[in-house]
PDB file of N, CA and C in Angstrom:
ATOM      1  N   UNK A   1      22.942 -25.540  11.112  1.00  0.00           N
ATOM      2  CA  UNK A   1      22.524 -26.584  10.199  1.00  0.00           C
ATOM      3  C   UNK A   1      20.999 -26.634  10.161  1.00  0.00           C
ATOM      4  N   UNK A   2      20.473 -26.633   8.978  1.00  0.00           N
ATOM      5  CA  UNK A   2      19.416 -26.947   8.805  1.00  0.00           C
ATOM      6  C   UNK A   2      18.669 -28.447   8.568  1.00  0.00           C
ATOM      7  N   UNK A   3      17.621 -28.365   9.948  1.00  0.00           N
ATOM      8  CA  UNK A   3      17.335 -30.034   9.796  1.00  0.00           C
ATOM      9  C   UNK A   3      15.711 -30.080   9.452  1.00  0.00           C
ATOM     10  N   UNK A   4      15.237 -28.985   8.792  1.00  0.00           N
ATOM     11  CA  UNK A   4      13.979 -29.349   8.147  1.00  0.00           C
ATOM     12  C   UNK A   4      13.537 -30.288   7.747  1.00  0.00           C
ATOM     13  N   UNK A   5      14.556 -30.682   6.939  1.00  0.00           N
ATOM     14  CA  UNK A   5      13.890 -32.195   6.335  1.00  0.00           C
ATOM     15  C   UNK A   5      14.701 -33.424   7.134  1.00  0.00           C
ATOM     16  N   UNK A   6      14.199 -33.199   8.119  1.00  0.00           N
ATOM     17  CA  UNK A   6      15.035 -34.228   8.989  1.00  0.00           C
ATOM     18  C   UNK A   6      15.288 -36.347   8.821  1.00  0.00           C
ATOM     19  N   UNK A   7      13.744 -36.112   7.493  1.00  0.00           N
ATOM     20  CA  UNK A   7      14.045 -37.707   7.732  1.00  0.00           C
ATOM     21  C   UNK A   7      15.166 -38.039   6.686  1.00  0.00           C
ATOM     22  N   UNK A   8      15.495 -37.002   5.427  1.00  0.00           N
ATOM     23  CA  UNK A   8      16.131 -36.980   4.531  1.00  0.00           C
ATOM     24  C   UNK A   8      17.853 -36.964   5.188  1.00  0.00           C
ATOM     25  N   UNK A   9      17.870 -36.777   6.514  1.00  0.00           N
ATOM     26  CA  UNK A   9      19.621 -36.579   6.735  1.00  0.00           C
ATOM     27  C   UNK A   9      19.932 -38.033   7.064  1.00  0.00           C
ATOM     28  N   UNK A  10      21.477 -38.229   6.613  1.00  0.00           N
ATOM     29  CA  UNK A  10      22.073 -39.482   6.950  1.00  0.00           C
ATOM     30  C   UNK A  10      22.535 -39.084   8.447  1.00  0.00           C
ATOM     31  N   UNK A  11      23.041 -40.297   8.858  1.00  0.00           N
ATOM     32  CA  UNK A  11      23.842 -40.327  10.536  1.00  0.00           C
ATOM     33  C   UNK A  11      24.691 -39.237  10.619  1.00  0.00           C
ATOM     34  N   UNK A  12      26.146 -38.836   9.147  1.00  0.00           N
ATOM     35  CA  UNK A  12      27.053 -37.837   9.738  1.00  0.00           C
ATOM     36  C   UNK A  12      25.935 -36.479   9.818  1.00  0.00           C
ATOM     37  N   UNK A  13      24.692 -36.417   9.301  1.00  0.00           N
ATOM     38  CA  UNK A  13      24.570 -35.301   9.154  1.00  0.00           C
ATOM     39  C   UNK A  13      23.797 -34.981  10.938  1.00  0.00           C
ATOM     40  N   UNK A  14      23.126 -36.039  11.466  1.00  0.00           N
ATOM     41  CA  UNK A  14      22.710 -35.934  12.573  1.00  0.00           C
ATOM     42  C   UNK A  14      24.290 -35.704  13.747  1.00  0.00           C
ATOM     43  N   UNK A  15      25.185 -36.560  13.240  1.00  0.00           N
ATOM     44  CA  UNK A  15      26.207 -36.444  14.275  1.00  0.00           C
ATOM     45  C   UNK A  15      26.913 -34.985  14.227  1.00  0.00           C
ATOM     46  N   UNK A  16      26.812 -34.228  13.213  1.00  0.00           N
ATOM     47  CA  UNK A  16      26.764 -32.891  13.353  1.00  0.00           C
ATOM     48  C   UNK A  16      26.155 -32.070  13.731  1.00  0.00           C
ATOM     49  N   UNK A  17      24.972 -32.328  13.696  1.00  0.00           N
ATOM     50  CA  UNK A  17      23.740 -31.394  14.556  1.00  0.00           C
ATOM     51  C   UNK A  17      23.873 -31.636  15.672  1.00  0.00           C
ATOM     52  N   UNK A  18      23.831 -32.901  16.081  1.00  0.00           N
ATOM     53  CA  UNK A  18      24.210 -32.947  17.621  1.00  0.00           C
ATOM     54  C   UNK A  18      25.069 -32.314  18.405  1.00  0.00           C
ATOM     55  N   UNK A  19      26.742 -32.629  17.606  1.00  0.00           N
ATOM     56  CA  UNK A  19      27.599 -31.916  17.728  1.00  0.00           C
ATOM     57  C   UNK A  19      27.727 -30.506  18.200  1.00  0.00           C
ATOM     58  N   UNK A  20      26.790 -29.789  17.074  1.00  0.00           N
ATOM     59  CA  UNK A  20      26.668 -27.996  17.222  1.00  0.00           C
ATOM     60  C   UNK A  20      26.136 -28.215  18.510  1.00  0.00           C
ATOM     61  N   UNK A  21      25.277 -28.861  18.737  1.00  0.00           N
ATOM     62  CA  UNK A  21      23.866 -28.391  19.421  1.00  0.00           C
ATOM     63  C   UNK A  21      24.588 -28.713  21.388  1.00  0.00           C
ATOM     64  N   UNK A  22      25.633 -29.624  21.162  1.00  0.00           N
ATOM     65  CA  UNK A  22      26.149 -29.804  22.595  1.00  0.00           C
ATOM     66  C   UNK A  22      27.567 -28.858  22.405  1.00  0.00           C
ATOM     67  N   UNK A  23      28.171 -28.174  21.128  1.00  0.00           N
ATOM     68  CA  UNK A  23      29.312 -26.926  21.430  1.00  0.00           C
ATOM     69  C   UNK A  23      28.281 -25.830  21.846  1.00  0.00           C
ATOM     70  N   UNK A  24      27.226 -25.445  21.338  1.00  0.00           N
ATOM     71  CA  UNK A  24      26.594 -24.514  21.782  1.00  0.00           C
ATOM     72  C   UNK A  24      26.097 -24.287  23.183  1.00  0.00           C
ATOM     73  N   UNK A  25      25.983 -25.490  23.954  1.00  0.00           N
ATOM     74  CA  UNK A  25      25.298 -25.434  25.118  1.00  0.00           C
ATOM     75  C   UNK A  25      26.554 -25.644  26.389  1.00  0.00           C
ATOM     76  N   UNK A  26      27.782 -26.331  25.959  1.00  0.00           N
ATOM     77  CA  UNK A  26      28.954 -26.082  26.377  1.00  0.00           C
ATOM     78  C   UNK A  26      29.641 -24.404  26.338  1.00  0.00           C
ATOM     79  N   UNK A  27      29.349 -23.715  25.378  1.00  0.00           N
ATOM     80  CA  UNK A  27      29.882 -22.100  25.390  1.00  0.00           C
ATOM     81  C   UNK A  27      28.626 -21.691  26.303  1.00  0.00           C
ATOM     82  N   UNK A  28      27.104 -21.390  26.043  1.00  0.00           N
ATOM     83  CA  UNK A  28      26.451 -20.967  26.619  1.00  0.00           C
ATOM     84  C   UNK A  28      26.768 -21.567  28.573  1.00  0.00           C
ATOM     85  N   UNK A  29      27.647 -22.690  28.878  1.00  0.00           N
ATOM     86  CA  UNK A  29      27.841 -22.838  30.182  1.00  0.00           C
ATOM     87  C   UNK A  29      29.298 -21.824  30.429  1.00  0.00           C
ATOM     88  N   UNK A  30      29.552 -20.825  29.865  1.00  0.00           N
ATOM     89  CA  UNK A  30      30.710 -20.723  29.031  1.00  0.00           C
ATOM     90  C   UNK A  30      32.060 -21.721  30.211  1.00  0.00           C
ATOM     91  N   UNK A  31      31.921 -22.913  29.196  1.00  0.00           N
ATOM     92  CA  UNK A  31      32.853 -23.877  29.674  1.00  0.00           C
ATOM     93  C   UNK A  31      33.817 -24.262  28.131  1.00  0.00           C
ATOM     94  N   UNK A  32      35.642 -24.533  28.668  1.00  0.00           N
ATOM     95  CA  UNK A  32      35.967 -24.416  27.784  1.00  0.00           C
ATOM     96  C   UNK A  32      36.014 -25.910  27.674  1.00  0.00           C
ATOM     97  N   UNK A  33      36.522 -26.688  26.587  1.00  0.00           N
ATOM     98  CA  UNK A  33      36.284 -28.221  26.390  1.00  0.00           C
ATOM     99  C   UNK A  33      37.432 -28.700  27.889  1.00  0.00           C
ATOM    100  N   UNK A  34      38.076 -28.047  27.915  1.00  0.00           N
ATOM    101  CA  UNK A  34      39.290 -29.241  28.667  1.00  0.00           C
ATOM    102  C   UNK A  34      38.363 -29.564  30.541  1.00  0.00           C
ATOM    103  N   UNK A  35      37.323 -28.056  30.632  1.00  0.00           N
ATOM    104  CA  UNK A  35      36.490 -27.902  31.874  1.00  0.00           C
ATOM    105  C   UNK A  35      35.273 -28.797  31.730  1.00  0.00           C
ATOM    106  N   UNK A  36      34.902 -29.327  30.507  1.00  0.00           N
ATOM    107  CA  UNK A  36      33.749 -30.262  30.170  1.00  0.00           C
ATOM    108  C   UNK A  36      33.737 -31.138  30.396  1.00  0.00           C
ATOM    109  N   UNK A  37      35.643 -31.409  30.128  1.00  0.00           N
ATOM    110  CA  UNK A  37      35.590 -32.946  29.895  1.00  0.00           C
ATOM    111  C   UNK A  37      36.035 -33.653  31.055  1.00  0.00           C
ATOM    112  N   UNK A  38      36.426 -32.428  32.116  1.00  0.00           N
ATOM    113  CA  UNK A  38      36.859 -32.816  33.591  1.00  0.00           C
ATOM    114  C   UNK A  38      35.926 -32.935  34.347  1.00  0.00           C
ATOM    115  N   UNK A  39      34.533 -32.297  33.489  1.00  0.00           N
ATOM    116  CA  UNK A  39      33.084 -32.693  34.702  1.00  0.00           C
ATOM    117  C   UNK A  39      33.013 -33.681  34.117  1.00  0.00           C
ATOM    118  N   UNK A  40      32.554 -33.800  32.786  1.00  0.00           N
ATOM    119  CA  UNK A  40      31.948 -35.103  32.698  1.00  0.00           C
ATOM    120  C   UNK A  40      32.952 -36.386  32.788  1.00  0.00           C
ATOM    121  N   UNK A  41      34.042 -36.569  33.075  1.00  0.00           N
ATOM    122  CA  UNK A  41      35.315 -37.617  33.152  1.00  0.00           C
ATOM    123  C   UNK A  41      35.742 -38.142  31.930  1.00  0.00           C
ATOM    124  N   UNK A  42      35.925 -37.601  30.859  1.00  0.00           N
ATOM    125  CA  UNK A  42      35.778 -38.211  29.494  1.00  0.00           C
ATOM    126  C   UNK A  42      36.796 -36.795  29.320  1.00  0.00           C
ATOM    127  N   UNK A  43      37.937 -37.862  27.926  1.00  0.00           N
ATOM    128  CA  UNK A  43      38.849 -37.301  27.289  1.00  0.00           C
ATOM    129  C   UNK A  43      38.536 -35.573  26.453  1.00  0.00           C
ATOM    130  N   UNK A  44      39.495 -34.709  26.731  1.00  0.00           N
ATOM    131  CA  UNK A  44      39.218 -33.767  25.846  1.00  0.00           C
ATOM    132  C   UNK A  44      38.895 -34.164  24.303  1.00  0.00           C
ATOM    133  N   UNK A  45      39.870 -35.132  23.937  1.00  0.00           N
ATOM    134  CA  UNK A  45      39.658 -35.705  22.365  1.00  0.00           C
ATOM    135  C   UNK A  45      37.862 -36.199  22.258  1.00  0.00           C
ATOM    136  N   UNK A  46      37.257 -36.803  22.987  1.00  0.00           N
ATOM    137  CA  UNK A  46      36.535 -36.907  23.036  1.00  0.00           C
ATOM    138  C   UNK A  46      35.106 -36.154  22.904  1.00  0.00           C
ATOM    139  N   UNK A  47      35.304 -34.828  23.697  1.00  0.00           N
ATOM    140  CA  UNK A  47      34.744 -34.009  23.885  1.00  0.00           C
ATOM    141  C   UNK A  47      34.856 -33.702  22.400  1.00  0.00           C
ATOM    142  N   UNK A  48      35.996 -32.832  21.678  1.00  0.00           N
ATOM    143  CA  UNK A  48      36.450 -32.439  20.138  1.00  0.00           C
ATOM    144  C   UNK A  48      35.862 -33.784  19.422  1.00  0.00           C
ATOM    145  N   UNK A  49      36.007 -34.895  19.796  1.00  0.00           N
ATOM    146  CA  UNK A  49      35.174 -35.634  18.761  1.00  0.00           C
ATOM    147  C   UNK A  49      33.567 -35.738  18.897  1.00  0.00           C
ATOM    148  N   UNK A  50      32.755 -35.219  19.707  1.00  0.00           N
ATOM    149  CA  UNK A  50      31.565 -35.351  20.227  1.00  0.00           C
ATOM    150  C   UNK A  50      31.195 -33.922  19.392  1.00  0.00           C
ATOM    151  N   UNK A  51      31.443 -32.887  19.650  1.00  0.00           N
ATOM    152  CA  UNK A  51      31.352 -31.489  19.080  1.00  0.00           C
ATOM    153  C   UNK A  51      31.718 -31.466  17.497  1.00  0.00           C
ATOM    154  N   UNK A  52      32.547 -32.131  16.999  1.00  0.00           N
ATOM    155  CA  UNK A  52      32.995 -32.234  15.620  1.00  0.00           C
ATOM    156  C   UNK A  52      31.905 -33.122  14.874  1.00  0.00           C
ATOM    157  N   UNK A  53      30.919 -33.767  15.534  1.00  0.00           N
ATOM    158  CA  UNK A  53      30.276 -34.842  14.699  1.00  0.00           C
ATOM    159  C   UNK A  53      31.317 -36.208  14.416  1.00  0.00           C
ATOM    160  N   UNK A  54      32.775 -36.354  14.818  1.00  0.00           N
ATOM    161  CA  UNK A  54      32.915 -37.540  14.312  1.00  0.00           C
ATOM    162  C   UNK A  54      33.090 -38.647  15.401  1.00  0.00           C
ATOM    163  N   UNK A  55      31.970 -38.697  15.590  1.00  0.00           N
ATOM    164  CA  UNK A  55      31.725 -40.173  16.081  1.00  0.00           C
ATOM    165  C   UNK A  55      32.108 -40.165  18.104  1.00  0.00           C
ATOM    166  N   UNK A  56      30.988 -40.700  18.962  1.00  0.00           N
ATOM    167  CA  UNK A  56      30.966 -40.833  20.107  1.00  0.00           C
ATOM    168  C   UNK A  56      30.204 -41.585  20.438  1.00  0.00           C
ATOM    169  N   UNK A  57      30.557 -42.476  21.774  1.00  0.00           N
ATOM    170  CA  UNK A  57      30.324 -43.471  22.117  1.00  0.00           C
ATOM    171  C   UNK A  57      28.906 -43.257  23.074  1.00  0.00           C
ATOM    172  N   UNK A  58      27.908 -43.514  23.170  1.00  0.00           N
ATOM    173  CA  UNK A  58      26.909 -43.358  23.921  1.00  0.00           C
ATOM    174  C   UNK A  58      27.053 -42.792  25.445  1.00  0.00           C
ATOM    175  N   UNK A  59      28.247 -43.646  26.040  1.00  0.00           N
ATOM    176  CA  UNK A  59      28.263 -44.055  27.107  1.00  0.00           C
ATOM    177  C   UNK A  59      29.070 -42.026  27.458  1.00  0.00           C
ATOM    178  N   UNK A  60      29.806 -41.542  25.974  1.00  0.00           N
ATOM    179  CA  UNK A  60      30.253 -40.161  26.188  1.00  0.00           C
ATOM    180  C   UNK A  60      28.993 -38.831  26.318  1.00  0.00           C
ATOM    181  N   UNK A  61      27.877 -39.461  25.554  1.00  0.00           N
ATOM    182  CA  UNK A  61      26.750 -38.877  25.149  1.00  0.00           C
ATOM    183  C   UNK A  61      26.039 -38.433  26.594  1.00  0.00           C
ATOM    184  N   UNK A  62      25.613 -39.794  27.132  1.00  0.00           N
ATOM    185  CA  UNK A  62      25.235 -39.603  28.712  1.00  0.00           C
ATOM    186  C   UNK A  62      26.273 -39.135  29.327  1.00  0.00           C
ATOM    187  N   UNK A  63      27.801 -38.971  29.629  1.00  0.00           N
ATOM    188  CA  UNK A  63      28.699 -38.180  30.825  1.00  0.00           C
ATOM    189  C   UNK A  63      28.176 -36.578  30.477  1.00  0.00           C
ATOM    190  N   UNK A  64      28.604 -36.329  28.931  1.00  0.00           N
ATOM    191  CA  UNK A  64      28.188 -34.554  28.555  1.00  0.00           C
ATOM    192  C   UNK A  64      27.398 -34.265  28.708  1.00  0.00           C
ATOM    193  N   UNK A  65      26.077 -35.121  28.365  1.00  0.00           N
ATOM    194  CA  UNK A  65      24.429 -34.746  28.580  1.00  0.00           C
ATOM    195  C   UNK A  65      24.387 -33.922  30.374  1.00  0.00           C
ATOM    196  N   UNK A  66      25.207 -35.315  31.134  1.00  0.00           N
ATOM    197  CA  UNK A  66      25.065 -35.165  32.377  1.00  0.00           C
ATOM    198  C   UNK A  66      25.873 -34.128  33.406  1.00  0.00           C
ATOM    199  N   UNK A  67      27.056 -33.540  32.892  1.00  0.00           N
ATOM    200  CA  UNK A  67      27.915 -32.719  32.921  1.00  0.00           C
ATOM    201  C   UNK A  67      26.949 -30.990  32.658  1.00  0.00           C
ATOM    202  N   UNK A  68      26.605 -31.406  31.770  1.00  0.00           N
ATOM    203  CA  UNK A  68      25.427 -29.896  31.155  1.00  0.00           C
ATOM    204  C   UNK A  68      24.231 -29.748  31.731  1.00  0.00           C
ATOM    205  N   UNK A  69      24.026 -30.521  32.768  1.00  0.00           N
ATOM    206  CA  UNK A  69      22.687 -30.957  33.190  1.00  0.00           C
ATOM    207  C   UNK A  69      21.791 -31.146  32.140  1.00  0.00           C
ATOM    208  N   UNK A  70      21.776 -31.594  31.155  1.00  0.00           N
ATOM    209  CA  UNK A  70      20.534 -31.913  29.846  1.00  0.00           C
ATOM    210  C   UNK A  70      20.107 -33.323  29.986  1.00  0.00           C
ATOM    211  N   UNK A  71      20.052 -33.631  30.944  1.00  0.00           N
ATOM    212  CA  UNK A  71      19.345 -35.412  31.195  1.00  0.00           C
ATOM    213  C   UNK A  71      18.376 -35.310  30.203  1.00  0.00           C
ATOM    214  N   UNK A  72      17.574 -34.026  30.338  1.00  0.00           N
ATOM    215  CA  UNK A  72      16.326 -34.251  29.223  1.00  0.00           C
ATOM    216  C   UNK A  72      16.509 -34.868  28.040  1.00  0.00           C
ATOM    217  N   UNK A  73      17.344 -34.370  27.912  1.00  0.00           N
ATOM    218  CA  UNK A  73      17.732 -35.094  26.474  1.00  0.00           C
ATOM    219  C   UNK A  73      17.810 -36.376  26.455  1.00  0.00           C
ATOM    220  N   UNK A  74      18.074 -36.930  27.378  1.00  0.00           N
ATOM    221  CA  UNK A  74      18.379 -38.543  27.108  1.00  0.00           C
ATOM    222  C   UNK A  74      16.765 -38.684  27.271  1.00  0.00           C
ATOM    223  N   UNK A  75      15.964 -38.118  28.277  1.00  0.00           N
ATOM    224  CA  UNK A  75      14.802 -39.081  28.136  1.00  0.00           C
ATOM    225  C   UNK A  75      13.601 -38.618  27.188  1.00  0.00           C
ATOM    226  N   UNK A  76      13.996 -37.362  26.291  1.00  0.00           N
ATOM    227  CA  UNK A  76      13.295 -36.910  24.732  1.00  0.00           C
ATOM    228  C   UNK A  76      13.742 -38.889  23.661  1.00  0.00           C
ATOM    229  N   UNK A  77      15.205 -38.839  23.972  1.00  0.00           N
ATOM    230  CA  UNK A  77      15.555 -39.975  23.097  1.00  0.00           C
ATOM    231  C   UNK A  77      15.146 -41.417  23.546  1.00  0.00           C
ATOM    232  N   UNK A  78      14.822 -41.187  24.846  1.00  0.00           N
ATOM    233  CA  UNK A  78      13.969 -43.031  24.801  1.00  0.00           C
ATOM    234  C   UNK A  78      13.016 -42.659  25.783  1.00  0.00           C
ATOM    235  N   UNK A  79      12.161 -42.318  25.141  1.00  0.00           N
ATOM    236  CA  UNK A  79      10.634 -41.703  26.041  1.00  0.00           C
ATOM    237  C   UNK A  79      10.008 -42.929  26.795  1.00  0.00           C
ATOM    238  N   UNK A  80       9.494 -43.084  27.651  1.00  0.00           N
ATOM    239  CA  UNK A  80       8.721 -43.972  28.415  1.00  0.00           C
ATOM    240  C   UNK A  80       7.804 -44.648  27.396  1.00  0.00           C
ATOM    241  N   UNK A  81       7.729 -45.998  27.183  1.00  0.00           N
ATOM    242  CA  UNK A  81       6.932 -46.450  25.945  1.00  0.00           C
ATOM    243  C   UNK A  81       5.657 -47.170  26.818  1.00  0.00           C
ATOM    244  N   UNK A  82       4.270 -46.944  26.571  1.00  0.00           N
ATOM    245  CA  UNK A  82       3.412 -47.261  27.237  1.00  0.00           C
ATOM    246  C   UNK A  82       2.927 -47.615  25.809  1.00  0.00           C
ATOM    247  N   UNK A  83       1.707 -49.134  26.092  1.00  0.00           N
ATOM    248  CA  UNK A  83       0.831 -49.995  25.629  1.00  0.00           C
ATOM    249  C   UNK A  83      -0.427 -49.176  25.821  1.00  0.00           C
ATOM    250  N   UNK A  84      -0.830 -49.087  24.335  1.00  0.00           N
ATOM    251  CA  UNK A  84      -2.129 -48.121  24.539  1.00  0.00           C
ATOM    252  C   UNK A  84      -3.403 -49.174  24.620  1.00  0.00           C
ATOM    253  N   UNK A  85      -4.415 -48.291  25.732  1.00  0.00           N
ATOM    254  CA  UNK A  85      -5.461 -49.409  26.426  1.00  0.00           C
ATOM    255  C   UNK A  85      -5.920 -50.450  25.100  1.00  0.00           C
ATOM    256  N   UNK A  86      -5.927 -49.572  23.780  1.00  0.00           N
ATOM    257  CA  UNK A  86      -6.919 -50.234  22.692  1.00  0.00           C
ATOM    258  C   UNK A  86      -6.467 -51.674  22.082  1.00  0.00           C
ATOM    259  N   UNK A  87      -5.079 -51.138  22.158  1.00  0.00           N
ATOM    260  CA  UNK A  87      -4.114 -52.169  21.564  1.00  0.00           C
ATOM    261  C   UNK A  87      -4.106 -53.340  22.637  1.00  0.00           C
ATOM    262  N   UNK A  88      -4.050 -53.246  24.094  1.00  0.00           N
ATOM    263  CA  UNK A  88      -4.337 -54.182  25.091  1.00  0.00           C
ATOM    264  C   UNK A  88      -6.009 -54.686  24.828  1.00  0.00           C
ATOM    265  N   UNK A  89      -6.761 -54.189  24.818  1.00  0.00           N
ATOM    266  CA  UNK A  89      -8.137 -54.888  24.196  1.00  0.00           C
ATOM    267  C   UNK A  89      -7.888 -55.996  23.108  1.00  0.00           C
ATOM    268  N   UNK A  90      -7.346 -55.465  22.087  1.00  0.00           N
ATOM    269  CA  UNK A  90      -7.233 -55.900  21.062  1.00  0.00           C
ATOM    270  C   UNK A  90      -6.479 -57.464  21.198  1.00  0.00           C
ATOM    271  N   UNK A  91      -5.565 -57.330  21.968  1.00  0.00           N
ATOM    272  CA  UNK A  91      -4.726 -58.515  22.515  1.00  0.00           C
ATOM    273  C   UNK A  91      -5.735 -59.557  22.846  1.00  0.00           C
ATOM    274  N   UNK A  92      -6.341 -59.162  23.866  1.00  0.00           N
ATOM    275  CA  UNK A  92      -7.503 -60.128  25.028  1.00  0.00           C
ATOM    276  C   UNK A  92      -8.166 -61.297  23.821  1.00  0.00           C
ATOM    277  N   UNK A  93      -9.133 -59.741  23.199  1.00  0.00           N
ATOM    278  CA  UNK A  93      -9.976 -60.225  21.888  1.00  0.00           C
ATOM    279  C   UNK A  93      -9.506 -61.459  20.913  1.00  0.00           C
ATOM    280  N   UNK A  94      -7.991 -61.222  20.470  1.00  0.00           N
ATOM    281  CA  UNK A  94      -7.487 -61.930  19.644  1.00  0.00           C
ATOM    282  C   UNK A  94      -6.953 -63.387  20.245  1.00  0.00           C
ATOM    283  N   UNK A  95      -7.092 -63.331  21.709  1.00  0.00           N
ATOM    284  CA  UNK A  95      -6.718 -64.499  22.588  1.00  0.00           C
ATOM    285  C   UNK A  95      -8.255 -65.061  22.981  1.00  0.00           C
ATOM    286  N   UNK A  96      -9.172 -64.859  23.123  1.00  0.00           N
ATOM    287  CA  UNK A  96     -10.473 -65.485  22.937  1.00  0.00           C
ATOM    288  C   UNK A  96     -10.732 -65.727  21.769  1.00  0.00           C
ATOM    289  N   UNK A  97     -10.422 -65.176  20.746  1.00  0.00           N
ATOM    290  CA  UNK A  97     -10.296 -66.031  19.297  1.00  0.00           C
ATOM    291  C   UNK A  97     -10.195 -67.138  19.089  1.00  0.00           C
ATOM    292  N   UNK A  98      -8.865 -67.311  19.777  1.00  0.00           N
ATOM    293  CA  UNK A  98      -7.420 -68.176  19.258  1.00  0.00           C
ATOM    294  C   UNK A  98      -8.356 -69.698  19.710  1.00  0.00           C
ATOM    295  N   UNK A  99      -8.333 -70.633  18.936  1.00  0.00           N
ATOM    296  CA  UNK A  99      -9.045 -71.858  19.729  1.00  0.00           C
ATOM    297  C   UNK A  99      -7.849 -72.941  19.371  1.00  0.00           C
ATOM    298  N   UNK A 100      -8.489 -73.760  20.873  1.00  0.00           N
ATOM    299  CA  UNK A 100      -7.251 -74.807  21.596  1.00  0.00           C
ATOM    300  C   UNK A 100      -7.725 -76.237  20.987  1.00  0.00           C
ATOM    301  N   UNK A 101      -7.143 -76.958  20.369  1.00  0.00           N
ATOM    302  CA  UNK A 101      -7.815 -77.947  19.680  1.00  0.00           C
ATOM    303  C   UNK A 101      -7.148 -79.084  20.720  1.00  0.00           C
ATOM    304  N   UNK A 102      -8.346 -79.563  21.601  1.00  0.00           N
ATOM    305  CA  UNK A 102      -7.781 -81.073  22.221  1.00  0.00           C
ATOM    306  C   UNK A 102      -7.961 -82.284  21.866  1.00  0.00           C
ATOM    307  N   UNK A 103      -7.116 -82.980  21.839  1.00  0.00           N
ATOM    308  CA  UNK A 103      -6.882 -84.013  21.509  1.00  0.00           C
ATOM    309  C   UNK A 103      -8.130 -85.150  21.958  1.00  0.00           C
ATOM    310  N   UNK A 104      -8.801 -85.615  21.832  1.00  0.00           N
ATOM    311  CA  UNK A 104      -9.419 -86.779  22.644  1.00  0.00           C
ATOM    312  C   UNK A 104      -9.397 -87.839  21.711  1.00  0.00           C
ATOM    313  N   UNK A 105      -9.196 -89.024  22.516  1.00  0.00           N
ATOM    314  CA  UNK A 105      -9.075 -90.547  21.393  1.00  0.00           C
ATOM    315  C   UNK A 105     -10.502 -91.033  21.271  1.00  0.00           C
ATOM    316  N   UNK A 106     -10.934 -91.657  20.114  1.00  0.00           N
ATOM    317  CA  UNK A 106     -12.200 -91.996  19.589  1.00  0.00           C
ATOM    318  C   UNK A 106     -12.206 -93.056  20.428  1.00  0.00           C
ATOM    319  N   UNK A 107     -13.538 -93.542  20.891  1.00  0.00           N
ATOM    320  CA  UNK A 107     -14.176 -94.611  21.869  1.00  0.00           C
ATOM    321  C   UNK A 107     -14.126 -95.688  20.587  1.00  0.00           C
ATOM    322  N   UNK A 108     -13.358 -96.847  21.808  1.00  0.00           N
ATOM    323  CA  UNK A 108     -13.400 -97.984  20.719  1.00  0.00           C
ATOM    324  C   UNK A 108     -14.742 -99.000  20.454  1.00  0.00           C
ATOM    325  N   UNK A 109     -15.121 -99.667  19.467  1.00  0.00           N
ATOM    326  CA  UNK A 109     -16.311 -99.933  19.142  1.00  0.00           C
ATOM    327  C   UNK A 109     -16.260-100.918  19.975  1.00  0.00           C
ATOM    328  N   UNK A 110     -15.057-101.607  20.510  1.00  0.00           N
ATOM    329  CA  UNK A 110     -15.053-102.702  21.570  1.00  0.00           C
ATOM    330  C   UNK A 110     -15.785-102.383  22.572  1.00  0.00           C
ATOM    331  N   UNK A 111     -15.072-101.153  23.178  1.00  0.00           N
ATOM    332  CA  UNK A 111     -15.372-100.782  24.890  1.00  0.00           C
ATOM    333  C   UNK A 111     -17.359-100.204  24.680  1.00  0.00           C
ATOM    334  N   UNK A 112     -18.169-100.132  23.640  1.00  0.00           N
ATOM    335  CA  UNK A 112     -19.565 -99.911  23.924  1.00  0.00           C
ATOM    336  C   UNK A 112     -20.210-101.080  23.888  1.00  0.00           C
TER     337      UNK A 112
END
C-alpha cells in the first residue's frame, strides 16, 4: 500500500497499512498466526482481524507489538511530549502581565 499521501488516507486505509505492516513482520518472525497469538495471549480471530485491517482493540495492538518485540512502535506513537524552554518563558512573561486587581474600600469621609 501506498501511503505517500498519508494525510489524505481515512482510518480503514491506515488500519490496513498497519495490518500489512504487522503480517509482514509476523512472516519475517516466520510465525504462523495461531503461534502469534499464543505469544501474545490474544485470539487467533483477532490476530486475522488485526492483519486484515478490520478493526483491533489497542489493548491487541500492545500484546502483538509486544509478542514481535516492536515496543518501538508504541513509543514512535506516543513520543515523550516535552514543553519547549521558549514556550515555558513565554508562560512566566504572560503571568507577570496578568494584573491582580485588589479590592480596597474607600476611607470614609467620617473616619478623617
Amino acid at each position: 500500500m501506498d501511503i505517500t499521501n498519508s494525510q489524505a488516507m481515512g482510518s480503514d486505509d491506515w488500519a490496513k497499512f498497519i495490518g500489512e505492516q504487522f503480517r509482514a513482520l509476523r512472516i519475517q518472525a516466520d510465525l504462523e498466526q495461531v503461534e502469534l497469538a499464543t505469544r501474545a495471549s490474544v485470539s487467533v480471530g483477532a490476530i486475522k482481524n488485526l492483519e486484515g485491517g478490520k478493526g483491533s482493540s489497542l489493548d491487541t495492538v500492545i500484546k502483538v507489538c509486544r509478542a514481535l518485540n516492536r515496543t518501538d512502535w508504541l513509543r514512535a506513537l506516543a513520543p515523550t511530549i516535552t514543553v519547549s524552554p521558549l514556550k515555558m518563558l513565554r508562560g512566566v512573561a504572560r503571568a507577570k502581565d496578568a494584573r491582580v486587581r485588589v479590592f480596597r474600600p474607600r476611607k470614609s469621609a467620617k473616619a478623617a
